[in-house]
Structures are given as structure tokens and as C-alpha cells.
Protein backbone atom coordinates (compact mmCIF):
# COMPACT_ATOMS: atom_id res chain seq x y z
CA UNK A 1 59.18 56.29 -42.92
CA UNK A 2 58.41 55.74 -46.26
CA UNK A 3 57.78 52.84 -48.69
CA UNK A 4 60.58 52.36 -50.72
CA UNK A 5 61.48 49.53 -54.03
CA UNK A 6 63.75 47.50 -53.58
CA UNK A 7 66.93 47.86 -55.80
CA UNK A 8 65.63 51.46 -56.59
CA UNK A 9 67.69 54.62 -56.70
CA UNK A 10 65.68 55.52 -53.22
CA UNK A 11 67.00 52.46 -52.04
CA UNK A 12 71.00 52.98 -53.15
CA UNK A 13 70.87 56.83 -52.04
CA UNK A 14 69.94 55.78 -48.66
CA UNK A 15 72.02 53.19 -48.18
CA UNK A 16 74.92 55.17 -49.66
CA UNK A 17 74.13 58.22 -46.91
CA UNK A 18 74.18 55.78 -44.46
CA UNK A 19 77.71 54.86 -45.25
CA UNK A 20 78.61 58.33 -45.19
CA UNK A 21 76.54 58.84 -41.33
CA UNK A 22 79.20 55.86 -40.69
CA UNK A 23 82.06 56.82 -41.64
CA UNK A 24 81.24 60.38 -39.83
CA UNK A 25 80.87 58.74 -36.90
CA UNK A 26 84.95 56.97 -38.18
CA UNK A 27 86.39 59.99 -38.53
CA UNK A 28 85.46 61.31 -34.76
CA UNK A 29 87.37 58.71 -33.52
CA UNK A 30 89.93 57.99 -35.82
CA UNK A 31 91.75 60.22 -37.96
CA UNK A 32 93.17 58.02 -40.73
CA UNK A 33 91.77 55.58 -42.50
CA UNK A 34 93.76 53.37 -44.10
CA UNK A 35 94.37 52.67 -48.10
CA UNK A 36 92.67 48.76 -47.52
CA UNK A 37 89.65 49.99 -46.08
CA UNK A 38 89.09 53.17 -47.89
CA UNK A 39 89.20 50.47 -51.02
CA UNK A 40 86.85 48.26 -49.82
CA UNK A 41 84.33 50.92 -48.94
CA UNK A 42 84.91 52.10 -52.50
CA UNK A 43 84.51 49.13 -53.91
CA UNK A 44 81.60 48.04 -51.62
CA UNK A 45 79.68 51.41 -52.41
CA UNK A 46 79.95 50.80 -56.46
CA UNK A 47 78.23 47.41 -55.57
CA UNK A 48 75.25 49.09 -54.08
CA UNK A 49 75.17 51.99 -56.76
CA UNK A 50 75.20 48.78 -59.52
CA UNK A 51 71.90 47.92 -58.06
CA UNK A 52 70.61 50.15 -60.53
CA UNK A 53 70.91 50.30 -64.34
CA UNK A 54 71.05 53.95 -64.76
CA UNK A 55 74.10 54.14 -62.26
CA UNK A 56 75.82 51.26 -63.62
CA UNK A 57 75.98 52.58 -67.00
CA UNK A 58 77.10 55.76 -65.38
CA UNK A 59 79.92 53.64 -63.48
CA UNK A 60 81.05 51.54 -66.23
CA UNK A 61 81.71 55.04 -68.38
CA UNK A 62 83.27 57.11 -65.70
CA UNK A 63 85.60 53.82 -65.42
CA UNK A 64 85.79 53.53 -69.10
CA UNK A 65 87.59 57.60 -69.19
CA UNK A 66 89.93 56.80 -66.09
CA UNK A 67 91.20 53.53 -67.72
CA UNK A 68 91.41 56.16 -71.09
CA UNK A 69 93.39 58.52 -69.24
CA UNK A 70 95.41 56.35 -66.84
């Protein structure tokens, strides 16, 4: 294991490939997830990638174009 900072990109990577070990291990057992939860992952993954400025930014404009073309 390695040393990692905290609130780093290292840091939001592997928490985000966690999530997506997790919700491997979800999909054996389940084949749907629902609209609520598939939200609230979304939503609870952009609140680790804000940890960082440099994704943030990137966030806020890839928001920005959907809200453009929406």
C-alpha cells in the first residue's frame, strides 16, 4: 500500500474504483438497479470527484453544456 494525500486525485480515483468493485459485486446479484439509487450513486460519486479542483471545474462545465443542450 501506498501513501496517499488526502483530497488528492489518488485519493478520488480510488475511492471512485471502489464504487465500481461495489456495484460489480450489485450487479451479480441483482440485475436492476433502480432510477433512486442509480441517482444517488451519481450524485454521491460527483461529491467525491469535487474533492478536487481540477475535477470540479471539469464537472461544473460538462454540467454547464448539458443544461446548454437540455
Amino acid at each position: 500500500m501506498f501513501a496517499m494525500e488526502k483530497g488528492s486525485m489518488d485519493e478520488v480515483l480510488m475511492i471512485l474504483q471502489d464504487i465500481g468493485l461495489q456495484i460489480n459485486d450489485y450487479e451479480k446479484s441483482n440485475s436492476m438497479i433502480s432510477v433512486k439509487t442509480f441517482k444517488e450513486l451519481l450524485e454521491f460519486s460527483i461529491s467525491i470527484a469535487r474533492r478536487t479542483n481540477e475535477v470540479s471545474e471539469t464537472i461544473d462545465e460538462l454540467i454547464e453544456d448539458i443544461e446548454k443542450q437540455i
